[in-house]
N, C-alpha and C. Protein backbone atom coordinates (compact mmCIF):
# COMPACT_ATOMS: atom_id res chain seq x y z
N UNK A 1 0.16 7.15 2.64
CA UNK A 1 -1.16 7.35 2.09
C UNK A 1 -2.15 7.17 3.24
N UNK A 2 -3.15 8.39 3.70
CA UNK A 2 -3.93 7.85 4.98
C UNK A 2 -4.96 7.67 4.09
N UNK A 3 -6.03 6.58 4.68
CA UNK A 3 -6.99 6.15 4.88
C UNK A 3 -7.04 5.47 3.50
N UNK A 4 -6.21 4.80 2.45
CA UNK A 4 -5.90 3.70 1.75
C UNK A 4 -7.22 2.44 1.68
N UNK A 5 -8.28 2.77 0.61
CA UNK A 5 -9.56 1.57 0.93
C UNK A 5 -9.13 0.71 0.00
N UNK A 6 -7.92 0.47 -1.50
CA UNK A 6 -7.80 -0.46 -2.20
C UNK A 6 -8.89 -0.43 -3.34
N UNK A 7 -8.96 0.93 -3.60
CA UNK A 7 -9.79 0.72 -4.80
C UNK A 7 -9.25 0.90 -5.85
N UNK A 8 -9.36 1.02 -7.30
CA UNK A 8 -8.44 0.72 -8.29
C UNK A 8 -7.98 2.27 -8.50
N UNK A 9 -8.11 3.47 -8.49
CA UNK A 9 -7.61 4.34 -8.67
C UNK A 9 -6.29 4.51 -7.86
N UNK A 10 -7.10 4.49 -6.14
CA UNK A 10 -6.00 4.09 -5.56
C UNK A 10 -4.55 3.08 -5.79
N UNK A 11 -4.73 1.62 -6.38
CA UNK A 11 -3.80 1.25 -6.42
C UNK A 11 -3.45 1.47 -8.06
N UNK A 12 -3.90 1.86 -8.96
CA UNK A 12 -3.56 2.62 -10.13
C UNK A 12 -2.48 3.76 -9.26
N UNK A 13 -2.41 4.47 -8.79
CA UNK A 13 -1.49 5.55 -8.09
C UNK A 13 -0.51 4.74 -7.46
N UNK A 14 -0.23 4.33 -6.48
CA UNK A 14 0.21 3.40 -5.99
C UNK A 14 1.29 2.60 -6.92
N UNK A 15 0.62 2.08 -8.23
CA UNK A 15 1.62 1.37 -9.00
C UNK A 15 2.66 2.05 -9.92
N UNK A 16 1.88 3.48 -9.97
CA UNK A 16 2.92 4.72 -10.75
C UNK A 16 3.65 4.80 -9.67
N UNK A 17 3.48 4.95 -8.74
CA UNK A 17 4.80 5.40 -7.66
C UNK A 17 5.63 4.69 -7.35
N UNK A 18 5.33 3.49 -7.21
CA UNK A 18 6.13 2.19 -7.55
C UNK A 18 6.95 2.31 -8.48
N UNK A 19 6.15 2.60 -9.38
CA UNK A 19 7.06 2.17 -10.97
C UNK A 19 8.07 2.92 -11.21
N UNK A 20 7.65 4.62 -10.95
CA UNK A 20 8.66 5.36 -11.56
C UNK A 20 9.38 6.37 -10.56
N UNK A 21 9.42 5.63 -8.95
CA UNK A 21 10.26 6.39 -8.16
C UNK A 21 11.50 5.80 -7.54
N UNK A 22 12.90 6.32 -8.52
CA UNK A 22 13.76 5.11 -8.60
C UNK A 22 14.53 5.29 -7.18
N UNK A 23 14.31 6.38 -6.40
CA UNK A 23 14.96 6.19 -4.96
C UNK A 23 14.16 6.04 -4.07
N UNK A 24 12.77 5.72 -4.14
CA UNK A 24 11.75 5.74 -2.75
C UNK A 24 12.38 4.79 -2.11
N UNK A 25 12.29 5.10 -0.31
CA UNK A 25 12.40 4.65 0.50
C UNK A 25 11.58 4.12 1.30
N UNK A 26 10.97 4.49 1.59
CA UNK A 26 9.56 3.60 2.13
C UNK A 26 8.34 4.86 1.52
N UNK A 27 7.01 3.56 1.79
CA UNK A 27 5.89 4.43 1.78
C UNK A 27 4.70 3.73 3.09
N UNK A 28 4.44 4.56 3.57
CA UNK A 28 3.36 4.38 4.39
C UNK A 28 1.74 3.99 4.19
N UNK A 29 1.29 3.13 4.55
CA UNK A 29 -0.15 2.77 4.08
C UNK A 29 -0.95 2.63 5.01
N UNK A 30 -1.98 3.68 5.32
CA UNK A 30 -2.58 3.86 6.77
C UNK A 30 -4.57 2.83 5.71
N UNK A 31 -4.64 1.88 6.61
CA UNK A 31 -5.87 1.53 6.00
C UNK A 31 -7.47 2.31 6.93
N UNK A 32 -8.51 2.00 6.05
CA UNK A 32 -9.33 2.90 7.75
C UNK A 32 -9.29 1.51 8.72
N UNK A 33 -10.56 2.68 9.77
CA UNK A 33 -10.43 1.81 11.03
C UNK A 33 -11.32 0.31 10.95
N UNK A 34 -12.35 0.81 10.42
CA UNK A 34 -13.41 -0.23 10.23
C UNK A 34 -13.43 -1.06 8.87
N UNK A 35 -12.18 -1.51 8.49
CA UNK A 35 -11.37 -2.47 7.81
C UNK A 35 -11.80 -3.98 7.94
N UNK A 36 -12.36 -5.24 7.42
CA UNK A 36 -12.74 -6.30 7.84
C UNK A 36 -11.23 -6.92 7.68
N UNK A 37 -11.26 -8.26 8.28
CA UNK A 37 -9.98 -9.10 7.43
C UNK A 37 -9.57 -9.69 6.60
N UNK A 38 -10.99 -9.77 5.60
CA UNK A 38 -10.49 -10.11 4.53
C UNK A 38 -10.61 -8.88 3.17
N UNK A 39 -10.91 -7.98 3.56
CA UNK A 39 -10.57 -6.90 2.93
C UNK A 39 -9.31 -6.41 3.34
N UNK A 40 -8.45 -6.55 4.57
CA UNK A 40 -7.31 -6.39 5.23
C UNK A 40 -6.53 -7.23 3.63
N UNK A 41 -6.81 -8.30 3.83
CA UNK A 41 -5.76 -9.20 3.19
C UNK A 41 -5.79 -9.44 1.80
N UNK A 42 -6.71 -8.80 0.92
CA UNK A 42 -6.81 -8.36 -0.15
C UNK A 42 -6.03 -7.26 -0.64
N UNK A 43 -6.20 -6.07 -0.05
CA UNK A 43 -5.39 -4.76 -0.05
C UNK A 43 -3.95 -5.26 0.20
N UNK A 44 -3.65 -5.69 1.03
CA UNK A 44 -1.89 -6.30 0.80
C UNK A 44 -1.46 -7.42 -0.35
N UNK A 45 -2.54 -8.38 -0.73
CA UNK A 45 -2.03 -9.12 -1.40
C UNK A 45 -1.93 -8.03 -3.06
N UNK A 46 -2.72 -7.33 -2.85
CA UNK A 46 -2.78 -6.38 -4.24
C UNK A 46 -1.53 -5.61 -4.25
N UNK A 47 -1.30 -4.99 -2.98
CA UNK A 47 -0.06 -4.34 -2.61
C UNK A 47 0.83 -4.78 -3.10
N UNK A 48 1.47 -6.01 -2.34
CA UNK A 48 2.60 -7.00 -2.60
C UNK A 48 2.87 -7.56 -4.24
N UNK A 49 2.00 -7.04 -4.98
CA UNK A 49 2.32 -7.49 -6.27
C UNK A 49 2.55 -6.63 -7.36
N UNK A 50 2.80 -5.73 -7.01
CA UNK A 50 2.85 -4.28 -7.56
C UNK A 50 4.70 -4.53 -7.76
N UNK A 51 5.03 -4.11 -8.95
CA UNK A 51 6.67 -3.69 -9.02
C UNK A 51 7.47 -2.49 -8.32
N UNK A 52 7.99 -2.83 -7.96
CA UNK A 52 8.89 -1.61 -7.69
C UNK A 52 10.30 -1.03 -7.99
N UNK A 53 10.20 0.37 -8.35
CA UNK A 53 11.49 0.64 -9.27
C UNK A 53 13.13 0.46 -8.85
N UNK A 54 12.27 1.15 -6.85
CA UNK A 54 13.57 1.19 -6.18
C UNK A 54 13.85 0.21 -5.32
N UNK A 55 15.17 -0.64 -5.28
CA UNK A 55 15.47 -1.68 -4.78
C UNK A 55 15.57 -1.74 -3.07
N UNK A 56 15.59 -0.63 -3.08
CA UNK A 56 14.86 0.14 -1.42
C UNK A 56 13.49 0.26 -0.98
N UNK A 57 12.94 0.19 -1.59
CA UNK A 57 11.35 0.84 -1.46
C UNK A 57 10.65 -0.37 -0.44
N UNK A 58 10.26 0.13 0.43
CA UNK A 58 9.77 -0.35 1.92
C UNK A 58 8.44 -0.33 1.78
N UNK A 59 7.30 -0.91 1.74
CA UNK A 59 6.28 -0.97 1.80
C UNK A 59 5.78 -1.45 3.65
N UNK A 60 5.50 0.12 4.16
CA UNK A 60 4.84 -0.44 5.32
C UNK A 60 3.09 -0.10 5.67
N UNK A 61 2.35 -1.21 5.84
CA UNK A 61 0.72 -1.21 6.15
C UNK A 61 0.17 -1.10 7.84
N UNK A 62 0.39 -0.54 8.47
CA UNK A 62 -0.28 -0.07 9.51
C UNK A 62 -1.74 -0.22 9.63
N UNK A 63 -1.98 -1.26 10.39
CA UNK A 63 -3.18 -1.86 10.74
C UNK A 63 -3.95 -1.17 12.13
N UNK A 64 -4.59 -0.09 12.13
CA UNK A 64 -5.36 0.27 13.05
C UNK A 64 -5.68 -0.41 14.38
N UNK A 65 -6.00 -1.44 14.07
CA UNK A 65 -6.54 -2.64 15.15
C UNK A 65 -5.09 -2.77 15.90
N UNK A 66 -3.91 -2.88 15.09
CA UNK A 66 -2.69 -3.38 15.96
C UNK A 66 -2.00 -2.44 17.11
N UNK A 67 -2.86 -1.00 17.00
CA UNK A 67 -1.98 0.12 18.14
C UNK A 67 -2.29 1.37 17.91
């Protein structure tokens, strides 16, 4: 998902794909650039609590600032 701001539609989507994709393998979460840190750490903690269907499913967040 590029440019991922954590707003509820967004993670409304997010939690359907979760829910009902029983082989996902990973998903990618590009946040923007001008991201604070505690909006950083909100968006993951919202992330991280989301179910997921597939016992595979990789949740990776790519932090701009890191590279």
């Amino acid at each position: 998902m590029e440019v991922f701001w954590g707003t509820l539609p967004e993670l409304e989507f997010l939690k359907y794909l979760l829910a009902k994709s029983l082989v996902l393998e990973k998903i990618i979460i590009h946040p923007p650039q001008k991201t604070d840190a505690e909006k950083k750490l909100k968006i993951l903690k919202d992330i991280l609590r989301l179910c997921r269907a597939s016992p595979r499913a990789e949740i990776i967040y790519l932090d701009p600032e890191e590279g």
